[in-house]
C-alpha atoms as a PDB file:
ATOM      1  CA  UNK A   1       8.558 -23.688 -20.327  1.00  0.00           C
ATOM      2  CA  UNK A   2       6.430 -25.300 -17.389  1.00  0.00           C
ATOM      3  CA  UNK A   3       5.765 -23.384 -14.484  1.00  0.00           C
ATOM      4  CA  UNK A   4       8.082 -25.846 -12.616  1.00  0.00           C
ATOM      5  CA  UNK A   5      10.977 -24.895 -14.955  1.00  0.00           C
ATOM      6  CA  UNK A   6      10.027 -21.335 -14.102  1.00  0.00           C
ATOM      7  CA  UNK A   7      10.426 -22.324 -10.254  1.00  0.00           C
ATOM      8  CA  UNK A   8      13.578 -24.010 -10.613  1.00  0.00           C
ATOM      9  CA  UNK A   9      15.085 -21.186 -12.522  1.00  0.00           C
ATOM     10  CA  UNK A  10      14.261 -18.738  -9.599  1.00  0.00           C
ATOM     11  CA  UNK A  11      15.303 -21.184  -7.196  1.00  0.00           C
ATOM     12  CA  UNK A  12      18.610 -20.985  -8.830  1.00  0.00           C
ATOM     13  CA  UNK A  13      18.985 -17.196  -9.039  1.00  0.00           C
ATOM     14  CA  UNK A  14      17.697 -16.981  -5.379  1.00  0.00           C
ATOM     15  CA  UNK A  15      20.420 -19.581  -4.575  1.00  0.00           C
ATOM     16  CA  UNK A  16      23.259 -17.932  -6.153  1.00  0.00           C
ATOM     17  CA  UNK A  17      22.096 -14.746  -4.261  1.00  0.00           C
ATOM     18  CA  UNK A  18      22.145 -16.541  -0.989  1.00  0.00           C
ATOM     19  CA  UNK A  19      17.758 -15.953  -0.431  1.00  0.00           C
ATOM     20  CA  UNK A  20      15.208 -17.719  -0.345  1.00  0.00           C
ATOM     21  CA  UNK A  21      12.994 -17.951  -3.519  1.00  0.00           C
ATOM     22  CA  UNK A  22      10.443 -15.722  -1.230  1.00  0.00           C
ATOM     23  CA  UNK A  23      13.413 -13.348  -0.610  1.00  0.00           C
ATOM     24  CA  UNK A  24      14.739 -12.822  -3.960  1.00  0.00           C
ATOM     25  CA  UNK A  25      11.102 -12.212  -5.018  1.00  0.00           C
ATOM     26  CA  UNK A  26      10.764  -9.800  -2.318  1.00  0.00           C
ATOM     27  CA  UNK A  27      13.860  -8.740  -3.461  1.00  0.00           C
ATOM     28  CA  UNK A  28      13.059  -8.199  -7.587  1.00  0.00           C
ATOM     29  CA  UNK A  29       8.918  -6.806  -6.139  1.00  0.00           C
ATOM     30  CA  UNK A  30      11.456  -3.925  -5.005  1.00  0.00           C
ATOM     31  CA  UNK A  31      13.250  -3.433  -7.918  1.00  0.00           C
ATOM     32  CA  UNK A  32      10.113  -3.101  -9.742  1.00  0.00           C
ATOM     33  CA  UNK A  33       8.819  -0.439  -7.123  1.00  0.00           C
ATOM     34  CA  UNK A  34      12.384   1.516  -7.696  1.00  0.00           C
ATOM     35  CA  UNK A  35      11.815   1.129 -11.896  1.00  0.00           C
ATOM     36  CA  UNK A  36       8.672   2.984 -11.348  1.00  0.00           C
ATOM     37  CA  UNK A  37       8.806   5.404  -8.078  1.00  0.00           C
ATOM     38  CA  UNK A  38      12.207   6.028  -7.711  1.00  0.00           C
ATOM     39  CA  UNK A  39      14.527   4.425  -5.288  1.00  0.00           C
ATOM     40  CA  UNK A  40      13.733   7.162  -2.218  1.00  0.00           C
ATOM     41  CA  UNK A  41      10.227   6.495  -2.701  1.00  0.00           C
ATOM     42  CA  UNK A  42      10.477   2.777  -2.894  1.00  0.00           C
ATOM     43  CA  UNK A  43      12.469   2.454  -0.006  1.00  0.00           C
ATOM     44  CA  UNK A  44      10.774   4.539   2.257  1.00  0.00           C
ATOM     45  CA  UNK A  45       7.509   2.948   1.112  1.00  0.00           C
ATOM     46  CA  UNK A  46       7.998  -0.146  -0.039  1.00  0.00           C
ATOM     47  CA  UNK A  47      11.269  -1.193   1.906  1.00  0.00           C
ATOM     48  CA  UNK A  48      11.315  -5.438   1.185  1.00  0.00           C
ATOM     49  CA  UNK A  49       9.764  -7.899   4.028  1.00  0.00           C
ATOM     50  CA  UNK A  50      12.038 -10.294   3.917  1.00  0.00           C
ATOM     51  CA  UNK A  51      12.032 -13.921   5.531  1.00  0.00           C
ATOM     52  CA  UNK A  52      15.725 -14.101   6.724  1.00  0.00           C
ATOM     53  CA  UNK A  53      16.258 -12.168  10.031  1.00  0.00           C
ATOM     54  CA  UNK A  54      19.731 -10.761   8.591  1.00  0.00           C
ATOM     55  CA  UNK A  55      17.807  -9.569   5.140  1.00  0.00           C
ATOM     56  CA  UNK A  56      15.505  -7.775   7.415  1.00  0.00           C
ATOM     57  CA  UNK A  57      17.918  -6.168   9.368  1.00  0.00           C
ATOM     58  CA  UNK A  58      19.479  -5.195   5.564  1.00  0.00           C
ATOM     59  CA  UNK A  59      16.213  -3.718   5.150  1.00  0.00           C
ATOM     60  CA  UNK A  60      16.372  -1.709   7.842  1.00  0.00           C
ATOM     61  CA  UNK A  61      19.473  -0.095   7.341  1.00  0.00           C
ATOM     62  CA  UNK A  62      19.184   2.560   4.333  1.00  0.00           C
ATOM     63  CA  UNK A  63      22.876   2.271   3.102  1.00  0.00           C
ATOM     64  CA  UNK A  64      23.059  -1.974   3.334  1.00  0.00           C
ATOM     65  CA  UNK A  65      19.648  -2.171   1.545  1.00  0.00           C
ATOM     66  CA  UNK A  66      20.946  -0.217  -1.351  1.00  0.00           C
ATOM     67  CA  UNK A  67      24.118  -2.223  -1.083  1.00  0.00           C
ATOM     68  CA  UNK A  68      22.126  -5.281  -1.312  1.00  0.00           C
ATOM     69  CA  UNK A  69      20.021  -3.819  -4.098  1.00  0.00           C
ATOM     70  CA  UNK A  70      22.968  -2.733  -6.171  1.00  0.00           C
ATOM     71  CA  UNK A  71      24.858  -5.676  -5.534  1.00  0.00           C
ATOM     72  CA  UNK A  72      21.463  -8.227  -6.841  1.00  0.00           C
ATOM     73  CA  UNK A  73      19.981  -6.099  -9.191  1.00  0.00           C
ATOM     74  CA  UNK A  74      22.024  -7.514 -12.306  1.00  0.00           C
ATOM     75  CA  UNK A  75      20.401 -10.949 -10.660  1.00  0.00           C
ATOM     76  CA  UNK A  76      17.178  -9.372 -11.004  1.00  0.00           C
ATOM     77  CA  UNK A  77      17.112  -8.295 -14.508  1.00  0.00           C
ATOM     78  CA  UNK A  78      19.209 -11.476 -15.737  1.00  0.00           C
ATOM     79  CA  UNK A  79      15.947 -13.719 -13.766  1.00  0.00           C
ATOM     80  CA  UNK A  80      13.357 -11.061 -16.148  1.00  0.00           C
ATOM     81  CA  UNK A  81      15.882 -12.113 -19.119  1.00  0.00           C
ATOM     82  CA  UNK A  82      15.744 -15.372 -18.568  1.00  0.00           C
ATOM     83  CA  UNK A  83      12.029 -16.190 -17.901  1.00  0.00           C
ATOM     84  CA  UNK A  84      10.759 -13.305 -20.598  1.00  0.00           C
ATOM     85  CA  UNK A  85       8.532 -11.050 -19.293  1.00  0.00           C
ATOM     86  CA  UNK A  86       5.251 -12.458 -19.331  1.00  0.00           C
ATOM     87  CA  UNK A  87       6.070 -15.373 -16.806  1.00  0.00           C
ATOM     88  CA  UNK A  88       8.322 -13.042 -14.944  1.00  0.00           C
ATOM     89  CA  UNK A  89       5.244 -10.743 -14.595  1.00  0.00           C
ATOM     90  CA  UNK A  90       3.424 -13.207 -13.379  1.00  0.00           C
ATOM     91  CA  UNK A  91       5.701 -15.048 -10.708  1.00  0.00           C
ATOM     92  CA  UNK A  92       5.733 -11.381  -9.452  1.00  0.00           C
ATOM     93  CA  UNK A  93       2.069 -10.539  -9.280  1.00  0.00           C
ATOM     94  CA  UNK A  94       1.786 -14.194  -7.223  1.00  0.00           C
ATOM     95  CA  UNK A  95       4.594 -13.115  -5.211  1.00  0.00           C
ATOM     96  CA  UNK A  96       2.597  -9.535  -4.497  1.00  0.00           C
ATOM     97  CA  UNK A  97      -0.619 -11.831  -4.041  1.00  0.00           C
ATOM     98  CA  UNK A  98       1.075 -14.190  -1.223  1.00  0.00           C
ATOM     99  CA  UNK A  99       3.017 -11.347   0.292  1.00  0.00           C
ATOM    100  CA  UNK A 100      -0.412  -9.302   1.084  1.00  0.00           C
ATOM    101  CA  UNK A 101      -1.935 -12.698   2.410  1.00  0.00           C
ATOM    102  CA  UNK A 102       1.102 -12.911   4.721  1.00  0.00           C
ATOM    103  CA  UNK A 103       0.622  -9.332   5.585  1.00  0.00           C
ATOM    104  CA  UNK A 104      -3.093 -10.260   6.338  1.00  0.00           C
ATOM    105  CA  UNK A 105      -2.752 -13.659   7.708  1.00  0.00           C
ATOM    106  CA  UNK A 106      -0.220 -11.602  10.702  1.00  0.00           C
ATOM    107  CA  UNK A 107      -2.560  -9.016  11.766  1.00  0.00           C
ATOM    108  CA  UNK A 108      -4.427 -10.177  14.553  1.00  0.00           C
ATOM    109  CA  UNK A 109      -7.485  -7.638  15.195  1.00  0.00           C
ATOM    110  CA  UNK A 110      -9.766  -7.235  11.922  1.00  0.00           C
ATOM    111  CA  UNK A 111     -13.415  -5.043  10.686  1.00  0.00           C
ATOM    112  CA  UNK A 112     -15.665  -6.899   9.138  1.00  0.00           C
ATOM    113  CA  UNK A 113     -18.034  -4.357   7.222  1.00  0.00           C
ATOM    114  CA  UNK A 114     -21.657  -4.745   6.061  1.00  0.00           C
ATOM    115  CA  UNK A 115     -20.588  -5.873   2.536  1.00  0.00           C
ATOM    116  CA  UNK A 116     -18.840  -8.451   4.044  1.00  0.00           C
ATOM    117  CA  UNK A 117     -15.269  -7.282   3.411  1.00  0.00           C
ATOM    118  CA  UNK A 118     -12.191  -7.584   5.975  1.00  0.00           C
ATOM    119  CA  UNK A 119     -10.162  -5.067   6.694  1.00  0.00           C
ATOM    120  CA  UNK A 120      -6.900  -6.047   8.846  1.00  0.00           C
ATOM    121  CA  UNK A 121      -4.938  -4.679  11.531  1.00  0.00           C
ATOM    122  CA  UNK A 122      -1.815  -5.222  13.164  1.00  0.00           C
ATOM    123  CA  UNK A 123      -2.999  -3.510  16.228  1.00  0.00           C
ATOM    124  CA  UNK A 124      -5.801  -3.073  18.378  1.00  0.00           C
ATOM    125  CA  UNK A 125      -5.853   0.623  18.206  1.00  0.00           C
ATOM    126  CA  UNK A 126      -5.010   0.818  14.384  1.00  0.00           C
ATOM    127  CA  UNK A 127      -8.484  -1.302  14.318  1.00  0.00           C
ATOM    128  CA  UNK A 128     -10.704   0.866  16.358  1.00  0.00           C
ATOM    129  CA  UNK A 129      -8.875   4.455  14.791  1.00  0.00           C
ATOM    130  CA  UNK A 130     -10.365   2.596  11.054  1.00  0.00           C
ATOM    131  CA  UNK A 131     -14.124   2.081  12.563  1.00  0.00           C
ATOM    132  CA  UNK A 132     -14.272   5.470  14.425  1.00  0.00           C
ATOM    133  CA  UNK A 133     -13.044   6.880  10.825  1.00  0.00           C
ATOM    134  CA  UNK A 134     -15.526   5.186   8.811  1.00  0.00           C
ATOM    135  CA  UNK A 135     -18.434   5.978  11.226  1.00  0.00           C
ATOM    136  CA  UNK A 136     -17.442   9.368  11.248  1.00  0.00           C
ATOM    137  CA  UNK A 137     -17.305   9.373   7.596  1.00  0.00           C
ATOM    138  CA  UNK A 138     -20.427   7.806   6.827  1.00  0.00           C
ATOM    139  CA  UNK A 139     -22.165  10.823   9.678  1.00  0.00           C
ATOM    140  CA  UNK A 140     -20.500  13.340   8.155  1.00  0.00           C
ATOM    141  CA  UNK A 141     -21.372  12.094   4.391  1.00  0.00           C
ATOM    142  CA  UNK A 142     -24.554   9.830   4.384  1.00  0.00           C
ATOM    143  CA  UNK A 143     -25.052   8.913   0.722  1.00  0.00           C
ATOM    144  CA  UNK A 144     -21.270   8.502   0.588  1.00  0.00           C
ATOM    145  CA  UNK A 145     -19.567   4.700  -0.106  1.00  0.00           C
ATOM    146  CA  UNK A 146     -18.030   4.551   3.201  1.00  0.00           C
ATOM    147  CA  UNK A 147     -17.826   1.172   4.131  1.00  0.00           C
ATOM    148  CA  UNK A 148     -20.212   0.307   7.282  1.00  0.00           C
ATOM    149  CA  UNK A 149     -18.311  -1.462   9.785  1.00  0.00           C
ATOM    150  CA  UNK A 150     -20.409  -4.339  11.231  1.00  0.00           C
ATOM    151  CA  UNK A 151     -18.103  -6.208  13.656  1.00  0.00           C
ATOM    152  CA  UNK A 152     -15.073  -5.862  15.351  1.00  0.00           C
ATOM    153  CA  UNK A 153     -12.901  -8.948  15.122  1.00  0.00           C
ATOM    154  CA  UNK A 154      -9.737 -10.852  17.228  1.00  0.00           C
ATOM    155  CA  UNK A 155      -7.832 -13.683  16.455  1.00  0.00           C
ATOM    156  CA  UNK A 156      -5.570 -15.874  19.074  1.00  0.00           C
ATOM    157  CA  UNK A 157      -2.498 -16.650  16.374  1.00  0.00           C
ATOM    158  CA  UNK A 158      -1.440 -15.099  13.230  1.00  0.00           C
ATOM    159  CA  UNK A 159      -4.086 -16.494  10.222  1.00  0.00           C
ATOM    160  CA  UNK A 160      -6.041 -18.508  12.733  1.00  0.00           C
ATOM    161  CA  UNK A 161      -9.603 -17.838  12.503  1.00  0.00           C
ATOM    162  CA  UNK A 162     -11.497 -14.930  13.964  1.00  0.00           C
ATOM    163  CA  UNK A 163     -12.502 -15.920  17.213  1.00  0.00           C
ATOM    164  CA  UNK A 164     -14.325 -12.381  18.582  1.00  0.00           C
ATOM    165  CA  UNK A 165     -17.029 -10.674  16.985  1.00  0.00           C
ATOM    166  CA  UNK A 166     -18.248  -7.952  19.007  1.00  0.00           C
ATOM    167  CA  UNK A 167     -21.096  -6.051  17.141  1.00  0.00           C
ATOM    168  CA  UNK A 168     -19.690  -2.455  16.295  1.00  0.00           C
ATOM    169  CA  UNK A 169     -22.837  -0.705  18.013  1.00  0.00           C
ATOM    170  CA  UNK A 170     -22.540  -3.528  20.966  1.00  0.00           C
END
């Protein structure tokens, strides 16, 4: 099967569930949280972030996001059937890759550290809590591998660039 074919077949089971194909992989990346934490765990941790403004208010309600879970989950393990577990493995670890670059691409404030990594933040404060950690961390334990934040950043829209860098020490 082509990775098209793969698409369309997803397409299809998101359409019969009413989703988007982002939704209904939101929706199965859940599922596979439940298989292997639990559903308590999973939904208090890893509660879906879906597109649709009524899935999200499903998500956001314990007893309609098990209703919606219960209700799709035969869905869920007919789409595994279907695509055989390899390619189903993979459509979800792409889905868990895009859904952490959404994640990232929303946060507005962001570290950069001395190595060069980026560490986002949805919040301003969230951001300056993570530097006075790491600073702390790296006082408290010199030879430790605390990152080393270098600069604080800001963007103007959601996975714009980063238009402030203000030198941590500044």
């Amino acid at each position: 099967m082509t990775t098209q074919t793969h698409l369309t077949i997803t397409d299809a089971y998101a359409a019969r569930a009413g989703m988007s194909r982002y939704d209904f992989l939101e929706l199965e990346a859940f599922a596979s949280k439940i298989d292997r934490e639990g559903y308590r765990y999973a939904a208090e941790h890893y509660a879906p972030s879906f597109e649709a403004l009524e899935l999200r208010n499903t998500a956001d309600d314990p007893q309609s996001l098990r209703s919606l879970y219960r209700t799709h989950r035969p869905a869920v393990d007919a789409w595994w059937e279907e695509l055989g577990g390899e390619m189903a493995c993979d459509m979800h670890n792409d889905h868990i890759d895009e859904s952490r670059q959404r994640a990232d691409d929303a946060c507005l404030w962001g570290v950069r550290c001395t190595d060069g990594h980026v560490v986002h933040y949805s919040t301003e404060e969230g951001q300056k809590q993570f530097v006075a950690r790491l600073t702390q961390g790296k006082k408290d334990r010199p030879d430790s591998h605390y990152r080393v934040p270098e600069a604080l950043l800001h963007r103007e829209v959601p996975g714009g660039k980063w238009t402030t860098e203000t030198p941590v020490n500044a």
